[in-house]
C-alpha atoms as a PDB file:
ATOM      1  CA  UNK A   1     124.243 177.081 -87.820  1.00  0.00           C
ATOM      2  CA  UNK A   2     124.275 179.233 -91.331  1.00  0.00           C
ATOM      3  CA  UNK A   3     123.582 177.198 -94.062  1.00  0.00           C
ATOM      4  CA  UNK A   4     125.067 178.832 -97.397  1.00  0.00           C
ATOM      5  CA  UNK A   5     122.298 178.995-100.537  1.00  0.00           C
ATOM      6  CA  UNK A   6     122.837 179.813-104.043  1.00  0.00           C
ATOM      7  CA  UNK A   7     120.967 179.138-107.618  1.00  0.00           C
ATOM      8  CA  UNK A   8     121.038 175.657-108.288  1.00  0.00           C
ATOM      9  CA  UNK A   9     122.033 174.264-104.904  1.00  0.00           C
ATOM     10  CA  UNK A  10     121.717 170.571-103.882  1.00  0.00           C
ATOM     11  CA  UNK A  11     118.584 169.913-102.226  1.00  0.00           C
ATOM     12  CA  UNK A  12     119.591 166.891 -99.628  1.00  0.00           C
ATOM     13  CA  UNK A  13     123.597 168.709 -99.261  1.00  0.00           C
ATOM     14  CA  UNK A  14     121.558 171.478 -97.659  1.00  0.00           C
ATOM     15  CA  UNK A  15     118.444 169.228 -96.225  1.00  0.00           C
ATOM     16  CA  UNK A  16     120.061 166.113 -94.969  1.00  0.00           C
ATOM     17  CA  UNK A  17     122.843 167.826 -92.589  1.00  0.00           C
ATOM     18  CA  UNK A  18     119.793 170.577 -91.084  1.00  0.00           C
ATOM     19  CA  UNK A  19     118.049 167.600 -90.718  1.00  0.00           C
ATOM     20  CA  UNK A  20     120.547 166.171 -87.818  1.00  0.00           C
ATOM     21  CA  UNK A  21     120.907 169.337 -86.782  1.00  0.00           C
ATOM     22  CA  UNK A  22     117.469 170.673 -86.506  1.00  0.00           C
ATOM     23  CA  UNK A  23     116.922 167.040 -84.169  1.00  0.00           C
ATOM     24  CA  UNK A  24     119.608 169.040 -81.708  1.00  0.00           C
ATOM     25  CA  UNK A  25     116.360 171.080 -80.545  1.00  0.00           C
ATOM     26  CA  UNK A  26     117.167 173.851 -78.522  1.00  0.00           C
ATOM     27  CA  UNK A  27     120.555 173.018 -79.026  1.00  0.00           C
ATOM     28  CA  UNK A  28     120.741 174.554 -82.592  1.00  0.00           C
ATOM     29  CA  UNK A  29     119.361 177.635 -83.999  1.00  0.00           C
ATOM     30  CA  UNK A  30     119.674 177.296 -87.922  1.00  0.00           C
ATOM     31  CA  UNK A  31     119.621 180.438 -90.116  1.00  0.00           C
ATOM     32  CA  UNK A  32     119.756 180.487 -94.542  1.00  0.00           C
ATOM     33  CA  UNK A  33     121.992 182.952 -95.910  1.00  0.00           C
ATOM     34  CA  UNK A  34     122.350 183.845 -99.408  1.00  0.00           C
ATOM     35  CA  UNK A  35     123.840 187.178-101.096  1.00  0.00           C
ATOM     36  CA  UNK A  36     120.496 188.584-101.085  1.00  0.00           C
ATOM     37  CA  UNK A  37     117.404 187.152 -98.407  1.00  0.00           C
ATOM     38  CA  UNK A  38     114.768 185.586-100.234  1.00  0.00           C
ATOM     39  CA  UNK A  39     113.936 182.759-102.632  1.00  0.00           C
ATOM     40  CA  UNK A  40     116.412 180.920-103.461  1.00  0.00           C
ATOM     41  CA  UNK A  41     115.844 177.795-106.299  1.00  0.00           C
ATOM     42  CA  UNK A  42     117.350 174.490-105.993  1.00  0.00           C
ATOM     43  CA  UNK A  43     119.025 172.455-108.460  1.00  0.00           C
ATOM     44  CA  UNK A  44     115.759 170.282-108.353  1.00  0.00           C
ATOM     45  CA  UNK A  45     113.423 173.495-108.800  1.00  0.00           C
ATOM     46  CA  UNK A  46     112.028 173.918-105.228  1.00  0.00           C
ATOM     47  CA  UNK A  47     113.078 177.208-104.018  1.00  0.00           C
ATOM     48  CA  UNK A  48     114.240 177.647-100.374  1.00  0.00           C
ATOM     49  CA  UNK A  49     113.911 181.141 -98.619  1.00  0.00           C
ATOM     50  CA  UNK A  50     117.401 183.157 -97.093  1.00  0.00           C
ATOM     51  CA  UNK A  51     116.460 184.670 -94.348  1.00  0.00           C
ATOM     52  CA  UNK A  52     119.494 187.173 -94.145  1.00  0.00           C
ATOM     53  CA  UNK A  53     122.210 188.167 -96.795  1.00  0.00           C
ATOM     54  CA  UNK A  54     125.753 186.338 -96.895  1.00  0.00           C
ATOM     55  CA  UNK A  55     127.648 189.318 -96.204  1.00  0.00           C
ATOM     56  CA  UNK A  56     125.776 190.703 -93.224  1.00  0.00           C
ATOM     57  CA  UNK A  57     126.287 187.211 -91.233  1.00  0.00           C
ATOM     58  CA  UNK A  58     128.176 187.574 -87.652  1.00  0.00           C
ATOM     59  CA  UNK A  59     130.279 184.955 -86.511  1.00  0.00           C
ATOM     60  CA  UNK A  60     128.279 181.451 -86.997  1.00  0.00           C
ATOM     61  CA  UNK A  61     129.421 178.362 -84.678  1.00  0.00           C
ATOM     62  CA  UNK A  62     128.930 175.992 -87.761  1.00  0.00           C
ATOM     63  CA  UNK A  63     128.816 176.975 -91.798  1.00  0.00           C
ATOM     64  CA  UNK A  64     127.541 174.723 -94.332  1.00  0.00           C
ATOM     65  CA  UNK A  65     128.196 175.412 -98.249  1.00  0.00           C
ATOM     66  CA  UNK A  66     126.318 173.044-100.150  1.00  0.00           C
ATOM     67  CA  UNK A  67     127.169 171.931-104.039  1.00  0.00           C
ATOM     68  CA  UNK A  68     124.842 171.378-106.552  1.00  0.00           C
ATOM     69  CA  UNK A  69     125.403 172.448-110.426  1.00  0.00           C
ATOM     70  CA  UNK A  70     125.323 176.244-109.680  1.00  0.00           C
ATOM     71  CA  UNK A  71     128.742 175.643-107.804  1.00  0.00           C
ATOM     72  CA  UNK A  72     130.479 176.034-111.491  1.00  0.00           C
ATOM     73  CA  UNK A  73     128.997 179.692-111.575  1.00  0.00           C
ATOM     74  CA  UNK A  74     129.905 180.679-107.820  1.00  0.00           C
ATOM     75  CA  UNK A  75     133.460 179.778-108.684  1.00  0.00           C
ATOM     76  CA  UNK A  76     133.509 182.309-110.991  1.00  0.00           C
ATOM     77  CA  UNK A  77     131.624 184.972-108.622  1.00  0.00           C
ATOM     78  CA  UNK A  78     134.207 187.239-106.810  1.00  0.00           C
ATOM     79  CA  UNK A  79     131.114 188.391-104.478  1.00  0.00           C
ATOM     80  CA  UNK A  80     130.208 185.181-103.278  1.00  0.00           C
ATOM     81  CA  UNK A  81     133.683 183.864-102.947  1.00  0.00           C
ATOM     82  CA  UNK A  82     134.933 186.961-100.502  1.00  0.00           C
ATOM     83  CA  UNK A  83     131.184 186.537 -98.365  1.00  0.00           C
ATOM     84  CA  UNK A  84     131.936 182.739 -98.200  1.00  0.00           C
ATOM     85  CA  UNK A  85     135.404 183.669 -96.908  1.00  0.00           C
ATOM     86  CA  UNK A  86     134.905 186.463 -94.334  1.00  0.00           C
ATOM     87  CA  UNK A  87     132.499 183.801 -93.023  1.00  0.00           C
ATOM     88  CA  UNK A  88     134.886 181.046 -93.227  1.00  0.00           C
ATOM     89  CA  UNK A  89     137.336 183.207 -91.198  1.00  0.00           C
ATOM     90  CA  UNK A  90     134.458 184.322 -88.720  1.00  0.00           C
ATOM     91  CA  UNK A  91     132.647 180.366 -87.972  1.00  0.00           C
ATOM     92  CA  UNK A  92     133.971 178.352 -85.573  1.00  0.00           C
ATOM     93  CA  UNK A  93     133.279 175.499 -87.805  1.00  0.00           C
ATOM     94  CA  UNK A  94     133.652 175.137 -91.704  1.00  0.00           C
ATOM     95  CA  UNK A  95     131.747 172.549 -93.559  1.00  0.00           C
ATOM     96  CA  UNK A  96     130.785 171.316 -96.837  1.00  0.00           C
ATOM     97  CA  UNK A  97     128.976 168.029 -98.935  1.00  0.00           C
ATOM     98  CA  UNK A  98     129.756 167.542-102.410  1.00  0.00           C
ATOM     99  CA  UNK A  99     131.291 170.413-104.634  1.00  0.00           C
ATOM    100  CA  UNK A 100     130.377 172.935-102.097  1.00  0.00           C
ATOM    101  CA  UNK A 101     134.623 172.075-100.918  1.00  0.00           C
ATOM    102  CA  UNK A 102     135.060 173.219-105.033  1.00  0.00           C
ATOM    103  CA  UNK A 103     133.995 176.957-103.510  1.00  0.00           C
ATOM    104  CA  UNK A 104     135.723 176.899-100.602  1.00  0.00           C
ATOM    105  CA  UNK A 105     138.745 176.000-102.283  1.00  0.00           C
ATOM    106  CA  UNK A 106     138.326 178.938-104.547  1.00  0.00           C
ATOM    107  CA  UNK A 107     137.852 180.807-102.168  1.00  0.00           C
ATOM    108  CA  UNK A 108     141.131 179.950-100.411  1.00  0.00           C
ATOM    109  CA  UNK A 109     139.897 178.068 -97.423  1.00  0.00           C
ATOM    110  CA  UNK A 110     141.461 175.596 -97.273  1.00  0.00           C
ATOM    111  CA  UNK A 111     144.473 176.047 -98.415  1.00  0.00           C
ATOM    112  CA  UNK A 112     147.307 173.368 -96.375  1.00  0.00           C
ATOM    113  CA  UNK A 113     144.092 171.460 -95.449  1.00  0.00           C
ATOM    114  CA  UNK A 114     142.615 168.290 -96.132  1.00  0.00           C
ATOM    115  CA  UNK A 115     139.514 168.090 -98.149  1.00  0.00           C
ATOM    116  CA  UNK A 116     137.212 165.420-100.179  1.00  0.00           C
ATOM    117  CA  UNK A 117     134.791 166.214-103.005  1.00  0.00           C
ATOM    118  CA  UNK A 118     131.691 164.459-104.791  1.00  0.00           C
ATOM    119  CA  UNK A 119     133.233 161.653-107.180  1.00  0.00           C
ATOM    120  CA  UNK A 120     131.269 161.985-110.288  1.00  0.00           C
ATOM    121  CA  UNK A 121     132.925 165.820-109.609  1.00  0.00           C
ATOM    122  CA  UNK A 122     136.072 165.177-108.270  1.00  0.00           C
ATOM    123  CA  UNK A 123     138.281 166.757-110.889  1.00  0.00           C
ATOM    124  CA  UNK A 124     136.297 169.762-110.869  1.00  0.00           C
ATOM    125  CA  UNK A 125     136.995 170.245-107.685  1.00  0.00           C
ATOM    126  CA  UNK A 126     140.514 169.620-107.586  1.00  0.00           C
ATOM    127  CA  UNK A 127     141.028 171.873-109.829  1.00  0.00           C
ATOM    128  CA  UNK A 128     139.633 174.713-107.916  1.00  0.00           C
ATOM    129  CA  UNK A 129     141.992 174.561-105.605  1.00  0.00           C
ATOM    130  CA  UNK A 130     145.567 173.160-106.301  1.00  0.00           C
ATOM    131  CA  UNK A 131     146.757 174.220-102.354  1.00  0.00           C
ATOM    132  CA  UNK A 132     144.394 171.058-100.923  1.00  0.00           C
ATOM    133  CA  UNK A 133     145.433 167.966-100.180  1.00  0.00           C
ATOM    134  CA  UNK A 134     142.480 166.313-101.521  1.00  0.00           C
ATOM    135  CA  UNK A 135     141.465 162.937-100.570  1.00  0.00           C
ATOM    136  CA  UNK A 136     140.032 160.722-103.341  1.00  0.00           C
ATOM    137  CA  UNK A 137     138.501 158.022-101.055  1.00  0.00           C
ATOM    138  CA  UNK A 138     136.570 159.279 -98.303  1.00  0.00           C
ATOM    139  CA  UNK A 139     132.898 159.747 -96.960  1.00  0.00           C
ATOM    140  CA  UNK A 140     134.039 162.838 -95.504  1.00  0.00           C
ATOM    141  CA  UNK A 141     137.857 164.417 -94.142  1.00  0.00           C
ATOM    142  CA  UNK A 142     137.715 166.051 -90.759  1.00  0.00           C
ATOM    143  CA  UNK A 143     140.985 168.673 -90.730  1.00  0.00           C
ATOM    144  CA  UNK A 144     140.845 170.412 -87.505  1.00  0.00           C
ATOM    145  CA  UNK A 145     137.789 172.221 -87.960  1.00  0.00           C
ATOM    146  CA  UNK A 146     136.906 171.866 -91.007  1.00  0.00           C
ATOM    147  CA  UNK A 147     134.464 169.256 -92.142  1.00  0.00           C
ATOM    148  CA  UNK A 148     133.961 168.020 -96.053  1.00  0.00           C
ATOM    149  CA  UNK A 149     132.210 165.689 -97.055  1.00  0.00           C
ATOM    150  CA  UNK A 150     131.538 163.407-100.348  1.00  0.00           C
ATOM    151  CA  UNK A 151     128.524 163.386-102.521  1.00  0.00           C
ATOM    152  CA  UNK A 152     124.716 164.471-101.616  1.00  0.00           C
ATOM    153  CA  UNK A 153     123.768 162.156 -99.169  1.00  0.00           C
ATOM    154  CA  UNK A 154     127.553 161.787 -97.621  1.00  0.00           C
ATOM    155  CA  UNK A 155     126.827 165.129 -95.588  1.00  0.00           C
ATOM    156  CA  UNK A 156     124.500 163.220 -93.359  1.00  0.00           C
ATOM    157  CA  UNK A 157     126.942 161.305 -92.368  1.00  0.00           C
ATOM    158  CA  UNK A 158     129.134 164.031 -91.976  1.00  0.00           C
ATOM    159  CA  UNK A 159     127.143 166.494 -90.168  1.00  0.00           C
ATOM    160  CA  UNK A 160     126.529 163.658 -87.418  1.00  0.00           C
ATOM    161  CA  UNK A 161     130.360 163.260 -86.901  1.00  0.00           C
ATOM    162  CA  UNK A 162     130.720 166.930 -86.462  1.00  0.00           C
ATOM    163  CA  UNK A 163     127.399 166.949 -83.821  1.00  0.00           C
ATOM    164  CA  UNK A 164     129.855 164.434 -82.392  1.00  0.00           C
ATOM    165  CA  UNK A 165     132.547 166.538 -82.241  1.00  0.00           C
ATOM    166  CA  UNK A 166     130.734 169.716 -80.730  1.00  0.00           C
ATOM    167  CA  UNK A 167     128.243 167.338 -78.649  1.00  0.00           C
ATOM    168  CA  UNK A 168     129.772 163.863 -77.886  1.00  0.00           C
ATOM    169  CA  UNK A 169     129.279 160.383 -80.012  1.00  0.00           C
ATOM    170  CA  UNK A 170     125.789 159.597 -77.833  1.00  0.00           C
ATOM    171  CA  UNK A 171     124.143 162.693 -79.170  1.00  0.00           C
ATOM    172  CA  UNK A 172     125.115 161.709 -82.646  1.00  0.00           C
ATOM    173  CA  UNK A 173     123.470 158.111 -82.294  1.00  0.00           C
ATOM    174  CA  UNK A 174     120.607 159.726 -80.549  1.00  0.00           C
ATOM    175  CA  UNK A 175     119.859 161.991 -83.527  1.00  0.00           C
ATOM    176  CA  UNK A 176     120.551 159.059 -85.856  1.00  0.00           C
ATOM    177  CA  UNK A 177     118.300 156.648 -83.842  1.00  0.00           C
ATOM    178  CA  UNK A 178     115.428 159.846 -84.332  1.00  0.00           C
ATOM    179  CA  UNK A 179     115.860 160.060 -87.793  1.00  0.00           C
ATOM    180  CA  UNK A 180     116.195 156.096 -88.459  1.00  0.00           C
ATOM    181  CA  UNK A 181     119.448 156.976 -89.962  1.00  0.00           C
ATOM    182  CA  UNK A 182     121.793 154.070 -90.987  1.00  0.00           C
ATOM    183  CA  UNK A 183     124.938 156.430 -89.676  1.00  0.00           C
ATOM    184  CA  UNK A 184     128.036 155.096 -91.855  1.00  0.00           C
ATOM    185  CA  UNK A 185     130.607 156.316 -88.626  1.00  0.00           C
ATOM    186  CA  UNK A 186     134.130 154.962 -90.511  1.00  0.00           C
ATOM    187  CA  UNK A 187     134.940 158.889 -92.258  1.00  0.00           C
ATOM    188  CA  UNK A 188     136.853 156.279 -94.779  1.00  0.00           C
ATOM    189  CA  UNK A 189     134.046 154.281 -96.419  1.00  0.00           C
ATOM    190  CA  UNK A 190     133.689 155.282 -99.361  1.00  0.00           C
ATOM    191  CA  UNK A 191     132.614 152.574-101.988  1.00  0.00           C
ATOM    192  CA  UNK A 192     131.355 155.204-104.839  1.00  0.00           C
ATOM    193  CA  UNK A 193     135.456 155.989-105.238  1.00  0.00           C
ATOM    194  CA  UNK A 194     136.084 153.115-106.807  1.00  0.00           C
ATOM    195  CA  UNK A 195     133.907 153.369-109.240  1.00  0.00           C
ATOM    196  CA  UNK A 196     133.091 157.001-110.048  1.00  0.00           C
ATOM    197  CA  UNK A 197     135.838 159.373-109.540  1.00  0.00           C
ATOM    198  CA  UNK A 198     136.176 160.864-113.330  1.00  0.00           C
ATOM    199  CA  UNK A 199     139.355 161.376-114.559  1.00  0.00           C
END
């Protein structure tokens, strides 16, 4: 797995979904990319360390781009945006939590797919990429395989339905029961649309 970092990234988009997956064991190798390796700070000032750069990645089984506030500058990053999407291209699986879907809509991704977004960001998003079908109320949107999910802690529950997918349902409960994870498994639960999706 390649998990995508960049200045201002979410701390629990990236740490919540490496979580499950680090609980694989053997079963999951996990590597940080960035466009250069090396500290990289969070949106909540802890810096996290790339250990390759973006561009140099090979062909991941599973990709996770994170949001967090610096999303609004990789939007406008033509550098990031083609790394993100040779490695979209290359990954057997695409995923995202929060406005991390925001980038890979810019960057053309998913394009004819079906996506979700943070709430309290959800017009941002959408307007990022006006070829998605985005879906307003949703914990996260499976679309063959691509995997996006809704705000911050949303990609937990996200990154356990694609284990499920690559792995079977039982090793998704297993990693839940190990991390004492309530696992919300209905991808249409969503009670923060309601009530936060800005206009």
């Amino acid at each position: 797995m390649g998990a995508v970092l960049f200045e201002g990234f979410e701390l629990l988009d990236v740490f919540g979904p490496l979580e499950m997956f680090g609980l694989l064991g053997e079963r999951a190798s996990i590597t940080m990319l960035a466009v250069a390796p090396g500290g990289v700070r969070s949106a909540q000032g802890p810096a996290c360390v790339a250990d390759a750069p973006l561009a140099d990645a090979g062909a991941i089984d599973v990709v996770l781009v994170p949001g967090g506030i610096g999303t609004r500058r990789e939007a406008e990053n033509p550098r990031f945006l083609d790394a993100v999407r040779r490695l979209s291209g290359s990954s057997g699986y695409v995923s995202s939590v929060c406005t991390g879907s925001g980038l890979l809509a810019r960057a053309g991704v998913l394009d004819g797919r079906r996506a979700t977004s943070n709430k309290l960001a959800f017009g941002w998003a959408v307007s990022q990429g006006p070829g998605v079908t985005w879906v307003r109320e949703a914990r996260w949107v499976e679309d063959g395989r691509f995997f996006t999910s809704s705000g911050v802690s949303a990609g937990m529950d996200m990154a356990l339905a694609l284990i499920g997918r690559i792995f079977g349902r039982e090793t998704s409960v297993t990693v839940a029961n190990r991390a004492e994870y309530a696992w919300h498994e209905d991808a249409g639960w969503d009670p923060f649309a309601k009530r936060n999706i800005a206009r």
